[in-house]
N, C-alpha and C. Protein backbone atom coordinates (compact mmCIF):
# COMPACT_ATOMS: atom_id res chain seq x y z
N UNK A 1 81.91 115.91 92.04
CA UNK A 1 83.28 116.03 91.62
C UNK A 1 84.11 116.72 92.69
N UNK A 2 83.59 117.81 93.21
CA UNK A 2 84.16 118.20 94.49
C UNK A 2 84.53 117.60 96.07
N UNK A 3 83.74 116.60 95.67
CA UNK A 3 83.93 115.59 96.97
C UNK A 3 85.43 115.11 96.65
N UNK A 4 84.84 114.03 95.28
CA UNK A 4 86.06 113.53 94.91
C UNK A 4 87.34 114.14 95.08
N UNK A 5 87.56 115.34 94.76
CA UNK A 5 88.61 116.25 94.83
C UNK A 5 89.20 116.63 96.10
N UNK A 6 88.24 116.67 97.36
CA UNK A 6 88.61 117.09 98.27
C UNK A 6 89.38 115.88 99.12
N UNK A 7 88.44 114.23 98.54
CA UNK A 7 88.94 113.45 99.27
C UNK A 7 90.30 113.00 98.54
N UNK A 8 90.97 113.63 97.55
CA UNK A 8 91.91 113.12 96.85
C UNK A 8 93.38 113.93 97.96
N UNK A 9 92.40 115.10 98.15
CA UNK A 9 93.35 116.34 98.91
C UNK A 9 93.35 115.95 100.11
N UNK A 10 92.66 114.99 100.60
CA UNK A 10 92.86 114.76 102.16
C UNK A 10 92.51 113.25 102.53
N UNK A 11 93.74 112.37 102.26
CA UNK A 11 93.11 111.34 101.83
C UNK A 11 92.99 110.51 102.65
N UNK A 12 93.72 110.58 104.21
CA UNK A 12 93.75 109.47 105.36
C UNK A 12 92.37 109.99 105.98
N UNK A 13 92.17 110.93 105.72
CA UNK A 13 90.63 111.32 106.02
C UNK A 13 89.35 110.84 105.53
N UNK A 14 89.54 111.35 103.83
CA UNK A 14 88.40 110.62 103.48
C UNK A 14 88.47 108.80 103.42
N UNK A 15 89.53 108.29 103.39
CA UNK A 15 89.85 106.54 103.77
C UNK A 15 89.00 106.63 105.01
N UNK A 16 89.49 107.02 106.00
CA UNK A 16 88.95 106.98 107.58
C UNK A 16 87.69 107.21 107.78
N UNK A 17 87.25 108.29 107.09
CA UNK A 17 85.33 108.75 107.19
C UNK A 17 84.57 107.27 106.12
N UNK A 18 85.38 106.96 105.54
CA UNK A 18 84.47 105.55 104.29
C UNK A 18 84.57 104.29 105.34
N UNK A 19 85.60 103.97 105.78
CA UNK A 19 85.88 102.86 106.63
C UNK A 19 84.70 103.05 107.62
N UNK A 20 84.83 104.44 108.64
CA UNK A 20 83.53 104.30 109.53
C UNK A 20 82.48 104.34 108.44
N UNK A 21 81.91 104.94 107.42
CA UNK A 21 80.57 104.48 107.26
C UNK A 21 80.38 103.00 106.65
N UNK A 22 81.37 102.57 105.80
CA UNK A 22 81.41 100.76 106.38
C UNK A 22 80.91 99.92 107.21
N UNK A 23 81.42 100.07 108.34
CA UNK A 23 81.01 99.70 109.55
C UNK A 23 79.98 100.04 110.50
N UNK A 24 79.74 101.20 109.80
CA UNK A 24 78.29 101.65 110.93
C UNK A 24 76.91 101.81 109.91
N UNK A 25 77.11 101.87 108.76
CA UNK A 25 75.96 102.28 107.93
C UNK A 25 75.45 100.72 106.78
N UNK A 26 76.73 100.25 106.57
CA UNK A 26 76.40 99.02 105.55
C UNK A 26 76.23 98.02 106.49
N UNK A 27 75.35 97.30 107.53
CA UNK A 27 75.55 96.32 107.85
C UNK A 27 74.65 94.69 106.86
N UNK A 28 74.35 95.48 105.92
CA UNK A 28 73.36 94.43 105.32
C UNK A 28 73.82 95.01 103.67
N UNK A 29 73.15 94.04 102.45
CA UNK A 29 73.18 94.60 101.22
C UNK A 29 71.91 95.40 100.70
N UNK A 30 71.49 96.36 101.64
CA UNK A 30 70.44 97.20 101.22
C UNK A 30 70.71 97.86 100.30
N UNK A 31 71.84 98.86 100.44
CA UNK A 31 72.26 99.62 99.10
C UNK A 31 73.53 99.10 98.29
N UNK A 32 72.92 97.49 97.74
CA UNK A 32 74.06 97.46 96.96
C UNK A 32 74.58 97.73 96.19
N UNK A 33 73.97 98.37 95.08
CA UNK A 33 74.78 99.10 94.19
C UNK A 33 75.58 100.25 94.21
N UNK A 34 75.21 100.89 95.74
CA UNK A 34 75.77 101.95 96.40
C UNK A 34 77.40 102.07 97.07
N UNK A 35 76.78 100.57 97.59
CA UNK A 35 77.98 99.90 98.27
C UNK A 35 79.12 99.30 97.64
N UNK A 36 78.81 98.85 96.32
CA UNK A 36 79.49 98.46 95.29
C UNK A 36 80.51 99.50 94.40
N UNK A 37 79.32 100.70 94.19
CA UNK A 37 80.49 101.74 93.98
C UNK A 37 81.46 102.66 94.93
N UNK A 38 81.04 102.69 95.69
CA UNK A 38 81.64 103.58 97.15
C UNK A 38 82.81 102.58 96.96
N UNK A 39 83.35 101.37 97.28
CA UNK A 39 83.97 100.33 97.05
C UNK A 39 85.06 100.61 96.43
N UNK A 40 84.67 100.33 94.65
CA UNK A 40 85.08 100.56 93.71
C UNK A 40 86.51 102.26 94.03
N UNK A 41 85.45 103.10 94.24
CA UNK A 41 85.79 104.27 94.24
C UNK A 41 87.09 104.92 95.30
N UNK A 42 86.65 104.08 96.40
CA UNK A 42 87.50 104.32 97.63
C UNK A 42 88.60 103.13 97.37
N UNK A 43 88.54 102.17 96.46
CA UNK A 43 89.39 101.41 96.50
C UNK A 43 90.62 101.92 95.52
N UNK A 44 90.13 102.26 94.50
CA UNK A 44 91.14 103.21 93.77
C UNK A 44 92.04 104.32 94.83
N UNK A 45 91.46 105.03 95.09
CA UNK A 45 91.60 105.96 95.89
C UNK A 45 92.65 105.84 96.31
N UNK A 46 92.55 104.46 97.21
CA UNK A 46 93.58 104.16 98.24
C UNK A 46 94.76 103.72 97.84
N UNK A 47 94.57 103.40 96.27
CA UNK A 47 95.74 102.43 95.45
C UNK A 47 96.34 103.27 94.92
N UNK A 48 95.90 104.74 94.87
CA UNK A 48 96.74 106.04 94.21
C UNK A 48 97.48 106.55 94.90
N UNK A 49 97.12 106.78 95.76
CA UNK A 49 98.49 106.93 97.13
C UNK A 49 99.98 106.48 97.04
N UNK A 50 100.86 107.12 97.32
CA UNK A 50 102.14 107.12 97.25
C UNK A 50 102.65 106.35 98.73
N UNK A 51 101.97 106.44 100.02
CA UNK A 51 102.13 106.10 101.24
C UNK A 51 101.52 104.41 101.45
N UNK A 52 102.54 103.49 101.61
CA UNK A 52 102.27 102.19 101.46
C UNK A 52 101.34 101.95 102.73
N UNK A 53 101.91 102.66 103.98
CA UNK A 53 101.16 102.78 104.97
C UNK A 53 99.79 103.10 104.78
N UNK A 54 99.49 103.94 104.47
CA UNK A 54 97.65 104.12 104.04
C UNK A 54 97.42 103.23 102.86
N UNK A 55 98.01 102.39 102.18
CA UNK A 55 97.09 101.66 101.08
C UNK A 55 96.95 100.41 102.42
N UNK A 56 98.08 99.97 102.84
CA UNK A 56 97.79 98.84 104.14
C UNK A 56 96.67 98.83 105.07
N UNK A 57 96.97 100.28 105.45
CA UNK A 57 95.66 100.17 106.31
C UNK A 57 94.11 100.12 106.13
N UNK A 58 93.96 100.67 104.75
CA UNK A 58 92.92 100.81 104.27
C UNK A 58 92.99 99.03 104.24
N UNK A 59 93.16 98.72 103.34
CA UNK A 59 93.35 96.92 103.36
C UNK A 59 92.93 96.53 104.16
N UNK A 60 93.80 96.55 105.12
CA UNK A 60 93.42 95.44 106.38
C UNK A 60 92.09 96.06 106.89
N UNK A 61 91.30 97.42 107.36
CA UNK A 61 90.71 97.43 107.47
C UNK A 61 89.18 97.26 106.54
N UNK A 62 89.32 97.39 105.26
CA UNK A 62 88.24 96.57 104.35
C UNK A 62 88.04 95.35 104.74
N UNK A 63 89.58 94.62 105.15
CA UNK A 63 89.49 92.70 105.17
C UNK A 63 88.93 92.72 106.57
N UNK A 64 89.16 93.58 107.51
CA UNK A 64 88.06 93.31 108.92
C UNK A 64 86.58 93.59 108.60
N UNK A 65 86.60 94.54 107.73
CA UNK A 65 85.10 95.03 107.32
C UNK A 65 83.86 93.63 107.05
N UNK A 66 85.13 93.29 105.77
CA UNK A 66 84.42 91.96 104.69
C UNK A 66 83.96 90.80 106.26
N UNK A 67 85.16 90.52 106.97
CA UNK A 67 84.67 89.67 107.79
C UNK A 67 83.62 89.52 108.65
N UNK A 68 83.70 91.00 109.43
CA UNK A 68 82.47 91.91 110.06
C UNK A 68 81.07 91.75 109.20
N UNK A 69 80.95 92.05 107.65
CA UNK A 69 80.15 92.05 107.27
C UNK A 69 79.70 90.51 106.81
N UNK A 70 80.34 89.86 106.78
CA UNK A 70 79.98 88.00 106.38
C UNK A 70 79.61 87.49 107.65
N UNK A 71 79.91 87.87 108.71
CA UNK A 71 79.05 87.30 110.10
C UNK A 71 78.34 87.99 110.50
N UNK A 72 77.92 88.66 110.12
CA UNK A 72 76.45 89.67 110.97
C UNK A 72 75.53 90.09 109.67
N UNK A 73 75.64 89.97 108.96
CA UNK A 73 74.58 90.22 107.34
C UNK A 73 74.45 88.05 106.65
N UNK A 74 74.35 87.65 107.69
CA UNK A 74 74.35 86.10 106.71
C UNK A 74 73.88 85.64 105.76
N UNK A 75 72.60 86.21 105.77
CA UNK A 75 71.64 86.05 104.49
C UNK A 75 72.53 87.34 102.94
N UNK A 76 73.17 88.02 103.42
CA UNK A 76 73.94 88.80 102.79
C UNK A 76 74.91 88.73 102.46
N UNK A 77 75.50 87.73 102.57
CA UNK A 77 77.18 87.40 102.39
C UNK A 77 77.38 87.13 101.39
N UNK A 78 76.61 86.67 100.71
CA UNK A 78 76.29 86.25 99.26
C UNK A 78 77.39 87.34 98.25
N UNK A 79 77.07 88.49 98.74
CA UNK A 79 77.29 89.83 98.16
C UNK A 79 78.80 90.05 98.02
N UNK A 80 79.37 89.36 98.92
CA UNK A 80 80.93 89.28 98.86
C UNK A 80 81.36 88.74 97.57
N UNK A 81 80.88 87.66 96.74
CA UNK A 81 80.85 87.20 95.56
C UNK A 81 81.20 88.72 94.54
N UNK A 82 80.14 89.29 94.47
CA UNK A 82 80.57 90.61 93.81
C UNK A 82 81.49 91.59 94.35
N UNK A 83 81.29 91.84 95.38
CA UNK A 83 82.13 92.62 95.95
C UNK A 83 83.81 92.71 95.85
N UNK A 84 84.15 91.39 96.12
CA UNK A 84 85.52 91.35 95.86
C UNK A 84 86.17 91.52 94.77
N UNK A 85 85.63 90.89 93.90
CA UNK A 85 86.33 90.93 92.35
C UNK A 85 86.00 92.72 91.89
N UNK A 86 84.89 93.19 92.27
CA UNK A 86 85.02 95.10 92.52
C UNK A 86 86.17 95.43 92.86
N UNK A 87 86.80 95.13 94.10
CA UNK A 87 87.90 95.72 94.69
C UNK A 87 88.90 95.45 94.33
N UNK A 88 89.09 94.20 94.16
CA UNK A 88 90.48 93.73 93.50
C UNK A 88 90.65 94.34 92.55
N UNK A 89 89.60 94.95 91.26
CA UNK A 89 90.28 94.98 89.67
C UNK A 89 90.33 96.33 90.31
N UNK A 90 89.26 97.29 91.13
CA UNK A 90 89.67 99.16 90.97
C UNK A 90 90.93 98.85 91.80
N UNK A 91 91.53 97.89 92.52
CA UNK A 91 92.74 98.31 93.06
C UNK A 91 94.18 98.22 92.55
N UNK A 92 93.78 97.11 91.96
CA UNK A 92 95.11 96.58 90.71
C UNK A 92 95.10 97.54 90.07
N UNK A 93 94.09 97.87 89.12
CA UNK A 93 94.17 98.68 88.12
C UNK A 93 94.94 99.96 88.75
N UNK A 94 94.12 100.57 89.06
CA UNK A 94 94.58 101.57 89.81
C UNK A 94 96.18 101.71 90.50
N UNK A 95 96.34 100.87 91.13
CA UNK A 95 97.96 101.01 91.25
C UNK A 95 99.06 100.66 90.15
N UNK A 96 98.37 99.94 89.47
CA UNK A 96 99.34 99.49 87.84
C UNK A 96 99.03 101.01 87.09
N UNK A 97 98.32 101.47 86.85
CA UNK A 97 98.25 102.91 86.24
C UNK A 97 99.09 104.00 87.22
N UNK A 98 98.84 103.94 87.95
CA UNK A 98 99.71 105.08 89.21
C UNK A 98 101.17 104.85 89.21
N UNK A 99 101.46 103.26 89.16
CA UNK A 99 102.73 103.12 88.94
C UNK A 99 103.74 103.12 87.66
N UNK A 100 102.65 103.31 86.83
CA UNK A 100 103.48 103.38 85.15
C UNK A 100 103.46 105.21 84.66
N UNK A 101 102.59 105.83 85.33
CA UNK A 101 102.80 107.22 85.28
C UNK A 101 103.67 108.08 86.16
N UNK A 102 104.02 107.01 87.41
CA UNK A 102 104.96 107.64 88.19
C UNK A 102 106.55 107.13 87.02
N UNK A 103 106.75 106.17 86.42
CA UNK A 103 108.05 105.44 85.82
C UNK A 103 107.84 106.91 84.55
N UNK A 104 106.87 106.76 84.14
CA UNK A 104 106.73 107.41 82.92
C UNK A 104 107.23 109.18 83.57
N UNK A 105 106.76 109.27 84.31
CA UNK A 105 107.01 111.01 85.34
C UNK A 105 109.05 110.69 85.23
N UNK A 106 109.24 109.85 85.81
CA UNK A 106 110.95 109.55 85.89
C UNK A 106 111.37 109.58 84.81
N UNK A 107 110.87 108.77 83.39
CA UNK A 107 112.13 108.41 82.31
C UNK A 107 111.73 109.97 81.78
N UNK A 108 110.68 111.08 81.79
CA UNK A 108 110.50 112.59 81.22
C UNK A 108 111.90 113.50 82.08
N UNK A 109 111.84 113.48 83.27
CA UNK A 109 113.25 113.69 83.69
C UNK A 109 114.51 113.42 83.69
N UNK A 110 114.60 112.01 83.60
CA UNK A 110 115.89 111.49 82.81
C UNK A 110 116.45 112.10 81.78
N UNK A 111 115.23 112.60 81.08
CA UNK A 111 115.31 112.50 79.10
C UNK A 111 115.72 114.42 79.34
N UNK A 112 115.36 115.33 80.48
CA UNK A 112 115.60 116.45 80.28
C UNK A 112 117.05 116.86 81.00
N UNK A 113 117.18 116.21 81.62
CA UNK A 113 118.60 116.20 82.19
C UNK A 113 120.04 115.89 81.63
C-alpha cells in the first residue's frame, strides 16, 4: 500500500521506473499474471492524473512497449490478446471515474458559493 501511495505522490516517476521495467525485465510472458496486473495498475495510475502530458506519454510509450514486445517475444504475442483489453478497461474506467469526481468536486463549489 505504501508503494502505491508513494507512486501516486510521485507519479512521472513511478510511470518512468514501470516503463523501464517493461522494457528491460518483461521481454517474454513469464510472469504473466504479474505483468497483467502491474498493467492494470500503472494503467489506472496514469489515467488519474490531471497532466494530459503524462497520460500521453505513458501511452505512447506502452504502444512502443506492446510493439517491442510483439517482435521479440513471438511465441508470446499471443498475450497481447489479454493484455490490451486489461489496459483499455483500467484506463477508461479510471479516467471516467477521475473525471466525474473532478465535475462532482465543481458542482460542491458551485452549490457553496
Amino acid at each position: 500500500m505504501a508503494i502505491l501511495v508513494a507512486a501516486y505522490r510521485f507519479v512521472w516517476a513511478s510511470l518512468g521506473a514501470f516503463v523501464g521495467v517493461l522494457f528491460f525485465a518483461f521481454g517474454n510472458a513469464d510472469l504473466f499474471l504479474l505483468l497483467i496486473a502491474s498493467l492494470a495498475i500503472f494503467s489506472a495510475l496514469a489515467a488519474s492524473v490531471e497532466s494530459a502530458l503524462v497520460r500521453n506519454i505513458y501511452l505512447a510509450l506502452l504502444a512502443v512497449w506492446m510493439i517491442q514486445f510483439a517482435v521479440s517475444a513471438e511465441s508470446d504475442a499471443i498475450t497481447m490478446v489479454a493484455q490490451l483489453p486489461v489496459i483499455v478497461l483500467a484506463f477508461v474506467t479510471s479516467r471516467s471515474i477521475f473525471v466525474l469526481r473532478e465535475k462532482n468536486q465543481q458542482g460542491a463549489r458551485q452549490m457553496e458559493s
